[in-house]
Protein backbone atom coordinates (compact mmCIF):
# COMPACT_ATOMS: atom_id res chain seq x y z
CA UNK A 1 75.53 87.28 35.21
CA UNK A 2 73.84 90.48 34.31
CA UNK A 3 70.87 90.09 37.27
CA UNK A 4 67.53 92.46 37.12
CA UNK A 5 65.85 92.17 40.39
CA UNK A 6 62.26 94.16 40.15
CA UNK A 7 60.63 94.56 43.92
CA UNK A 8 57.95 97.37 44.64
CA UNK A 9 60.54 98.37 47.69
CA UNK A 10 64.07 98.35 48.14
CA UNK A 11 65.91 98.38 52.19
CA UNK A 12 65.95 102.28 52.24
CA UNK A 13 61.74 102.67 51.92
CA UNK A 14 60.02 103.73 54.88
CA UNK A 15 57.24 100.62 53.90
CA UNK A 16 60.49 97.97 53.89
CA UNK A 17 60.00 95.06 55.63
CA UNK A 18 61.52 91.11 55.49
CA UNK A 19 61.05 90.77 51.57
CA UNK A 20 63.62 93.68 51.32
CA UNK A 21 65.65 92.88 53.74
CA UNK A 22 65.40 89.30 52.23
CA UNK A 23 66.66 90.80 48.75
CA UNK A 24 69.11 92.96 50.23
CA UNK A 25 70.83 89.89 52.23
CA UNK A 26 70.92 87.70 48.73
CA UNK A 27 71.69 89.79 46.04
CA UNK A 28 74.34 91.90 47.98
CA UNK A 29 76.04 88.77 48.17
CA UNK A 30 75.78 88.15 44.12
CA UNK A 31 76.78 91.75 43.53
CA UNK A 32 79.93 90.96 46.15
CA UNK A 33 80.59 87.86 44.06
CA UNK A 34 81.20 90.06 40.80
CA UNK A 35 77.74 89.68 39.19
CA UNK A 36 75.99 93.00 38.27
CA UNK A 37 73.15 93.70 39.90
CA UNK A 38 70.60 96.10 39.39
CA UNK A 39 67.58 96.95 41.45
CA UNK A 40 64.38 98.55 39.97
CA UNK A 41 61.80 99.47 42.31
CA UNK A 42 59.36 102.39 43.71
CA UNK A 43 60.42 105.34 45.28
CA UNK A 44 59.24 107.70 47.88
CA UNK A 45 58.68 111.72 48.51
CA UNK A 46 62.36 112.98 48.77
CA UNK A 47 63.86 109.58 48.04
CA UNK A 48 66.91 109.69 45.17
CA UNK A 49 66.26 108.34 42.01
CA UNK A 50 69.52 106.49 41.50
CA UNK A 51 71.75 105.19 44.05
CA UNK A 52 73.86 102.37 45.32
CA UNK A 53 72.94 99.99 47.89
CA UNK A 54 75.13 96.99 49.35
CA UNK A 55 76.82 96.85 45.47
CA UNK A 56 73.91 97.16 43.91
CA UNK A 57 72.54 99.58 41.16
CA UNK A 58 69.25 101.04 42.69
CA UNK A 59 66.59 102.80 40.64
CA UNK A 60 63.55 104.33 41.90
CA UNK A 61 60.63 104.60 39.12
CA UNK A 62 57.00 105.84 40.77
CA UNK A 63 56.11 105.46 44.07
CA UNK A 64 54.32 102.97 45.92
CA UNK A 65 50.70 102.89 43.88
CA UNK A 66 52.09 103.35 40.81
CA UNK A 67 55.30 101.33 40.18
CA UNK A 68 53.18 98.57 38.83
CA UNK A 69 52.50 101.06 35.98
CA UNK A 70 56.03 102.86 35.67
CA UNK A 71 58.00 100.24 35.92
CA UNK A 72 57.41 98.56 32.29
CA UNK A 73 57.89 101.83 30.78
CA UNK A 74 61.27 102.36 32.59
CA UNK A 75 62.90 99.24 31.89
CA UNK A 76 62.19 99.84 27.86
CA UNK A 77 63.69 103.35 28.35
CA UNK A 78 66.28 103.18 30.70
CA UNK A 79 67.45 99.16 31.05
CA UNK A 80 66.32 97.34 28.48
CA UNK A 81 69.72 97.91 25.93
CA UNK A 82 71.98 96.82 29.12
CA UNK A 83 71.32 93.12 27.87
CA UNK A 84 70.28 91.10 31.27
CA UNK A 85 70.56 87.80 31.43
CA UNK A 86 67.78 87.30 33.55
CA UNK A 87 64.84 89.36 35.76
CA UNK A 88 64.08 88.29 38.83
CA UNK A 89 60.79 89.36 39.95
CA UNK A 90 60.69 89.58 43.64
CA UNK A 91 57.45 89.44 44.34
CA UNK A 92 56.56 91.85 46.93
CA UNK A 93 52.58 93.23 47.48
CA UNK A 94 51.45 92.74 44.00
CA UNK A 95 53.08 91.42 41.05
CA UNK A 96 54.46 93.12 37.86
CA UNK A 97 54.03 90.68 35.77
CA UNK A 98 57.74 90.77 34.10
CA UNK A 99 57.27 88.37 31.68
CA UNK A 100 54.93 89.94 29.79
CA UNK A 101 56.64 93.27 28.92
CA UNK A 102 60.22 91.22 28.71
CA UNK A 103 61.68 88.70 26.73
CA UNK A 104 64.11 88.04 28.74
CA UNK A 105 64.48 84.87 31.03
CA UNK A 106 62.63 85.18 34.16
CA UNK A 107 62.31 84.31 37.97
CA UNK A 108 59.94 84.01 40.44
CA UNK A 109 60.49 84.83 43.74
CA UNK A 110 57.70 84.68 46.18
CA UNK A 111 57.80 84.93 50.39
CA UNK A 112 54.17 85.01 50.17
CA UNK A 113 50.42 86.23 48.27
CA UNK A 114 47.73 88.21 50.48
CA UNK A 115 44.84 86.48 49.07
CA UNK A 116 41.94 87.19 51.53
CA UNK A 117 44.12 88.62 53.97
CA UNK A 118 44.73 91.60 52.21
CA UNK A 119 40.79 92.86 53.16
CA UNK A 120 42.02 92.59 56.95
CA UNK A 121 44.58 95.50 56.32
CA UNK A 122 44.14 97.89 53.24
CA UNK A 123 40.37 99.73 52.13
CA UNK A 124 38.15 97.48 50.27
CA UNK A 125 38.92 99.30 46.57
CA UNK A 126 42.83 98.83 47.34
CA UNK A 127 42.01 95.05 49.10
CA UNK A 128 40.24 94.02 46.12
CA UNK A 129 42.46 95.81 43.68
CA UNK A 130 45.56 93.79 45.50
CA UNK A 131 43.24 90.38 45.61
CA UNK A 132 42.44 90.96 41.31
CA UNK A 133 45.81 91.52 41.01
CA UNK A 134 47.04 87.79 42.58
CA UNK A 135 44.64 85.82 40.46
CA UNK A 136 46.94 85.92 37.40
CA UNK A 137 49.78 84.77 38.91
CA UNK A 138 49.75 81.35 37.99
CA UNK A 139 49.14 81.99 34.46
CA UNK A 140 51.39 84.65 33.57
CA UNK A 141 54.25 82.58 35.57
CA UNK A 142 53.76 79.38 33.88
CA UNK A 143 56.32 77.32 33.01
CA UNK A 144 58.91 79.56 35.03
CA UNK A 145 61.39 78.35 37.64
CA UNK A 146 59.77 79.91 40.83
CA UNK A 147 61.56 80.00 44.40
CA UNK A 148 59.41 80.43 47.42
CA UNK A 149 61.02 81.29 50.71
CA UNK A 150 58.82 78.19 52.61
CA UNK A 151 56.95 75.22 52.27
CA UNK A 152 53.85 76.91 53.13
CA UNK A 153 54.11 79.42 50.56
CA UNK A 154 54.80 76.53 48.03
CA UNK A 155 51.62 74.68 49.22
CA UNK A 156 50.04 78.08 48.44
CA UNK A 157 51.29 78.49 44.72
CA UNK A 158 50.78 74.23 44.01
CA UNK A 159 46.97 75.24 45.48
CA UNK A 160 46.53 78.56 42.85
CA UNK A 161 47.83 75.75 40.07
CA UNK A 162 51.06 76.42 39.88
CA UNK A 163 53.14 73.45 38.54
CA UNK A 164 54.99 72.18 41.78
CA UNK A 165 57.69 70.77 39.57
CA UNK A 166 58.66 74.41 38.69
CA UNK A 167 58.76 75.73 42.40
CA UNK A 168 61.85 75.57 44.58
CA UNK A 169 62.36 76.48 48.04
CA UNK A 170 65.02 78.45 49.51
CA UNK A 171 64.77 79.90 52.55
CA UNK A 172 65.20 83.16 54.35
CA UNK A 173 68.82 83.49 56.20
CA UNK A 174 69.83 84.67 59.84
CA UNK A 175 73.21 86.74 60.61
CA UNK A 176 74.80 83.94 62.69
CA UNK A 177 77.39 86.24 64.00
CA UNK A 178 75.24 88.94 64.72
CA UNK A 179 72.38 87.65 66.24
CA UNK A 180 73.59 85.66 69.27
CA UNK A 181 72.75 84.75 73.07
CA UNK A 182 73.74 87.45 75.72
CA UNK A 183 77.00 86.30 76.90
CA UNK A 184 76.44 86.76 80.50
CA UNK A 185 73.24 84.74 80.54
CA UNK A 186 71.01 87.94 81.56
CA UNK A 187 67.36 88.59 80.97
CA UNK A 188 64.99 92.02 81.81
CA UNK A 189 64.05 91.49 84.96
CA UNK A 190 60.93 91.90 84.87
CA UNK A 191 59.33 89.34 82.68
CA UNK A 192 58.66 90.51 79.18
CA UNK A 193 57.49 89.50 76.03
CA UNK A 194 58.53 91.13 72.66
CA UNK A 195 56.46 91.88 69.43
CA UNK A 196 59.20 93.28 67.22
CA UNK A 197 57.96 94.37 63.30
CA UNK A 198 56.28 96.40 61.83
CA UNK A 199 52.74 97.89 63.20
CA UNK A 200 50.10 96.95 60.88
CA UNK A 201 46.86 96.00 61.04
CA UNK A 202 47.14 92.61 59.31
CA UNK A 203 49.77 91.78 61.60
CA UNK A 204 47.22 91.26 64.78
CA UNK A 205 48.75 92.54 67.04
CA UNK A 206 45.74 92.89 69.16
CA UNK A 207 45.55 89.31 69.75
CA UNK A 208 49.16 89.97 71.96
CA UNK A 209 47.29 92.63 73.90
CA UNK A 210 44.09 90.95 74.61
CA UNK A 211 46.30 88.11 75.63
CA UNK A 212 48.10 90.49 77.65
CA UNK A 213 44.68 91.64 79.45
CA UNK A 214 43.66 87.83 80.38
CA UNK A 215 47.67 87.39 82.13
CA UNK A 216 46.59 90.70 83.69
CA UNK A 217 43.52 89.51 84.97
CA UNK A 218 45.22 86.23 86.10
CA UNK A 219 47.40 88.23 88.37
CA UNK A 220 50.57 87.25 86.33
CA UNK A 221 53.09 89.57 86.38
CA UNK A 222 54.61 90.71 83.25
CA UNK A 223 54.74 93.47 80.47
CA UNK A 224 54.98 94.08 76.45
CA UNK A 225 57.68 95.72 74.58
CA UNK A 226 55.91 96.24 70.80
CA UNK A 227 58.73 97.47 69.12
CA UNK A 228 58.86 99.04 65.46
CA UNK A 229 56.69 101.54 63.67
CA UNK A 230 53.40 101.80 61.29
CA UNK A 231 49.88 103.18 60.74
CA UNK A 232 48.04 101.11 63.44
CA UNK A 233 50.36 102.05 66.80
CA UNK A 234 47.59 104.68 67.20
CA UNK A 235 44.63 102.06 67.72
CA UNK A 236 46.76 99.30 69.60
CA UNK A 237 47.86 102.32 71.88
CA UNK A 238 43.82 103.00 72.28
CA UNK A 239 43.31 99.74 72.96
CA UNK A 240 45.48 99.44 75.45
CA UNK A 241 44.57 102.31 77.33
CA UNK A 242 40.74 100.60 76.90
CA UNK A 243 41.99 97.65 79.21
CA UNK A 244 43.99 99.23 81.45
CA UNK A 245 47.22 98.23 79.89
CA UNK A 246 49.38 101.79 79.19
CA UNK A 247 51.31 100.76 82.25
CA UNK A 248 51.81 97.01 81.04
CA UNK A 249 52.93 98.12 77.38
CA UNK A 250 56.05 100.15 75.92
CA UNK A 251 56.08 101.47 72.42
CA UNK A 252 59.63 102.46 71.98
CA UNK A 253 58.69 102.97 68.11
CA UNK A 254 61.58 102.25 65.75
CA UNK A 255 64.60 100.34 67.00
CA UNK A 256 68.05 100.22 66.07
CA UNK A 257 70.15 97.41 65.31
CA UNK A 258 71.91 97.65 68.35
CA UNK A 259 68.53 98.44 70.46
CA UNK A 260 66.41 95.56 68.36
CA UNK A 261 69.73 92.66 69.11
CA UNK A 262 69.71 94.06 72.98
CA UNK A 263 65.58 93.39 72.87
CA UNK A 264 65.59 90.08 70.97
CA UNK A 265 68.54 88.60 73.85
CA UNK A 266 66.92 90.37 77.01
CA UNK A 267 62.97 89.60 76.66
CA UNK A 268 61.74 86.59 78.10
CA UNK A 269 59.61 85.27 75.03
CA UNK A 270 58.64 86.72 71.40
CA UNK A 271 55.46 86.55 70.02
CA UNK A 272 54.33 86.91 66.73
CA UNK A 273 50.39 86.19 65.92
CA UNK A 274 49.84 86.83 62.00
CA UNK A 275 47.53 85.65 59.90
CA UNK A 276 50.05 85.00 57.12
CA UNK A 277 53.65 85.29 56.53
CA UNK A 278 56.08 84.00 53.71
CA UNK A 279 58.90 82.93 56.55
CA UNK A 280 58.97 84.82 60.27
CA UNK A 281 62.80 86.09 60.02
CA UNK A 282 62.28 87.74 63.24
CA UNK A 283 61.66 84.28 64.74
CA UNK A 284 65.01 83.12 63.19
CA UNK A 285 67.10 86.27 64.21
CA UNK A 286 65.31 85.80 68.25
CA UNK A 287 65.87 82.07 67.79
CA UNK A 288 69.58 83.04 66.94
CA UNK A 289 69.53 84.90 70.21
CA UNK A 290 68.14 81.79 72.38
CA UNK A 291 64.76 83.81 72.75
CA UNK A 292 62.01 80.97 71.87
CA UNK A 293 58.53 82.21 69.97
CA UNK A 294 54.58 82.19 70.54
CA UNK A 295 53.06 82.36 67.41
CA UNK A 296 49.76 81.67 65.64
CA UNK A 297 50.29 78.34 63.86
CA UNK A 298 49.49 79.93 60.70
CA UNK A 299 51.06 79.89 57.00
CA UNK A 300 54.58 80.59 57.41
CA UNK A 301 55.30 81.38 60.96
CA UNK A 302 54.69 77.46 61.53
CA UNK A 303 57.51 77.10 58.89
CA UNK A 304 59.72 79.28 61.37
CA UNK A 305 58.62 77.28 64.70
CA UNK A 306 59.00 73.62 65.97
CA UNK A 307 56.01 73.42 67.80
CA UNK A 308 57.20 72.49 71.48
CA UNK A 309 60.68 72.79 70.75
CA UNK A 310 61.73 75.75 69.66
CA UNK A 311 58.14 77.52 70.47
CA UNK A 312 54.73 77.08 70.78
CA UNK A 313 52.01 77.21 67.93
CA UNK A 314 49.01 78.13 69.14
CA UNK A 315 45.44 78.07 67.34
CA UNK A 316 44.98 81.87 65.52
CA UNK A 317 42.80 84.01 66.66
CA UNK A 318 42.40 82.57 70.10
CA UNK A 319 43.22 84.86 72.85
CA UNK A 320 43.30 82.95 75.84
CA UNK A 321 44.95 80.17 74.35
CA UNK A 322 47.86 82.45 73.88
CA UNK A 323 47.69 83.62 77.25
CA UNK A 324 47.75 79.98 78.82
CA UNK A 325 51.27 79.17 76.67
CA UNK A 326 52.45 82.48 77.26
CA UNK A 327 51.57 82.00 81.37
CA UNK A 328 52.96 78.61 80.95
CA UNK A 329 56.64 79.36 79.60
CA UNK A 330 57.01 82.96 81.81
CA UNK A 331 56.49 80.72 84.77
CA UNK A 332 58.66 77.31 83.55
CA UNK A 333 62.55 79.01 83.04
CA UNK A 334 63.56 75.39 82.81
CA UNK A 335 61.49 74.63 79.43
CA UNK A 336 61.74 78.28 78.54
CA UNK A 337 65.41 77.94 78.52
CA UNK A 338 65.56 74.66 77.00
CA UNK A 339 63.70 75.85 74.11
CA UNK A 340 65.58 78.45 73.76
CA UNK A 341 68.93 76.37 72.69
CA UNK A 342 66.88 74.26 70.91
CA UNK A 343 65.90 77.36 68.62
CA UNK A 344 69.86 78.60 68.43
CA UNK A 345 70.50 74.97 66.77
CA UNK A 346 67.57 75.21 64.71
CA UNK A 347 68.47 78.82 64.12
CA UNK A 348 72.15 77.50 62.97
CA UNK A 349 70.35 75.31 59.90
CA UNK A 350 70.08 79.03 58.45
CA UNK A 351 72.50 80.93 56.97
CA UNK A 352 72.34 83.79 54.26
CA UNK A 353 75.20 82.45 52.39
CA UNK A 354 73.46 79.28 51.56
CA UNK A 355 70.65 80.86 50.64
CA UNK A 356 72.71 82.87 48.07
CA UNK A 357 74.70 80.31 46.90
CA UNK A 358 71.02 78.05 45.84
CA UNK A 359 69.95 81.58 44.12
CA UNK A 360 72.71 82.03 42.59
CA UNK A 361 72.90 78.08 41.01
CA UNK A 362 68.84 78.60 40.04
CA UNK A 363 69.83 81.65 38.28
CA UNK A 364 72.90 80.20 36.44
CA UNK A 365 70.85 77.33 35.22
CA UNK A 366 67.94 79.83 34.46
CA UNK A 367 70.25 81.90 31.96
CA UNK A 368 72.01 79.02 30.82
CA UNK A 369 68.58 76.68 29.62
CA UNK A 370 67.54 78.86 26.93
CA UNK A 371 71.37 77.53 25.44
CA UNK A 372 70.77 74.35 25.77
CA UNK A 373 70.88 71.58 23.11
CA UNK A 374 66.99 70.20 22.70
């Protein structure tokens, strides 16, 4: 197959997150399996405009607020006489709407849509332009094969009337090799729970602190690594420093792979308390690792958790709820442990190649129904 995959961001963007490396993790594996696959997405100041990225053909049109624009006009000028056999629209911030500048067969992928969320992170012009922008979706995807990376962003689309018949799910990988228990067994010392992403508002973040402060005032003993980078470490660094936390709290800022494996094995718990997420992959890659999860029991991240299994879900928004599971598990190794094989099985029932191999038969049959004898 001759594969267009059209995503605002590709793995090299500053702003890349777990749809890219989602995209990345699949289509590399097409483009390793002799398809050709080309990437079209929005560049950056001082990024390249063409270059090649895990065998496949990357090009950079616009940048970040105006790819939505660029991007039609490219394709016509630049990719358009290649003959693709398909687009795949990767859904990513705010849609493209590929099937109405292209005739050619099209896919749906979506990890997940903003909807009101999107007011709790960008300005109210770009929150409402991104909130506009959603609306449309069902309409101008009618009729197409859609793949959604988890049940709850299905139950999303079927809600915005999207025909449920049309929607499969597929969902997010983990590097089964890579992301493993420590050998040896061994854990930080001191107990420790891990945010690891990126820092953004929408993420809530300060729910993890503020649950931090009530363990603090409980006289449990314990700190927070909040690992990764973004526009809000300045104001979760203020707020810390508000509640007496600076001591309690590292901000290593961007990790390595090699740094972000050694944190996912060595902390005691992860946490993750967002509003909204298409799949948590980091709860997969620390469930790989034997680390079990706190999380909000929200869209998504309670598609990543088996609530008193592999994790806890806890209620979102509420603080001290969070605090009471997180002071129950730091101070119960036996459950904390037991969840923690629990999520390496569950973690095993993932695998990228799977996921690739289900893309890849959705995209065959994709190309080949427009063939088809009526």
């Amino acid at each position: 197959m001759k594969i267009l995959v059209v995503n605002w961001l590709d793995r090299e963007n500053p702003q890349a997150g777990g749809a890219e490396a989602h995209l990345h993790e699949i289509f590399g594996r097409l483009a390793s399996r002799g398809h050709e696959v080309t990437l079209l997405c929005s560049g950056w100041p001082g990024s390249a405009t063409r270059c090649e990225l895990d065998g496949i053909e990357v090009h950079r049109a616009g940048g970040r607020y105006t790819f939505g624009l660029v991007a039609p006009w490219y394709f016509r000028r630049h990719l358009q006489a290649r003959g693709y056999d398909v687009i795949v629209e990767d859904l990513n911030k705010v849609p493209v709407f590929a099937p109405w500048w292209s005739a050619i067969p099209v896919v749906l992928i979506v990890h997940h849509l903003f909807g009101n969320t999107a007011f709790q992170e960008a300005s109210l012009p770009l929150a409402t332009a991104t909130w506009l922008l959603e609306r449309p979706v069902p309409r101008a995807f009618r009729d197409l094969p859609v793949v959604a990376v988890s049940d709850s962003t299905r139950l999303d689309l079927v809600a915005r009337g999207m025909d449920p018949e049309q929607i499969t799910v597929i969902p997010n990988g983990v590097d089964l090799d890579r992301f493993t228990p420590d050998p040896t067994g061994e854990r930080f010392r001191v107990p420790t729970l891990l945010y690891l992403g990126r820092l953004k508002k929408y993420k809530r973040i300060d729910l993890i602190i503020l649950a931090l402060a009530e363990l603090k005032d409980r006289g449990v003993a314990c700190r927070l690594i909040v690992a990764g980078k973004g526009d809000h470490r300045g104001a979760l660094e203020r707020q810390c420093q508000e509640l007496g936390l600076s001591d309690m709290v590292m901000f290593p800022g961007f990790v390595n792979e090699l740094d972000k494996l050694q944190f996912l094995r060595s902390s005691w718990l992860h946490v993750l308390t967002s509003p909204k997420e298409g799949w948590g992959i980091i709860i997969i890659e620390a469930a790989a690792c034997g680390t079990p999860s706190v999380a909000s029991d929200s869209p998504g991240l309670r598609d990543s958790v088996i609530n008193g299994r592999t994790g806890v879900l806890v209620p979102h928004g509420a603080s001290r709820t969070l605090a009471d599971e997180l002071q129950r598990l730091l101070r119960d190794q036996e459950t904390r442990e037991a969840m923690g094989r629990e999520a390496r099985s569950f973690a095993e029932g993932f695998r990228w190649d799977e996921s690739a191999d289900r893309m890849e038969a959705l995209l065959l049959d994709r190309v080949a129904l427009p063939n088809r004898p009526v």
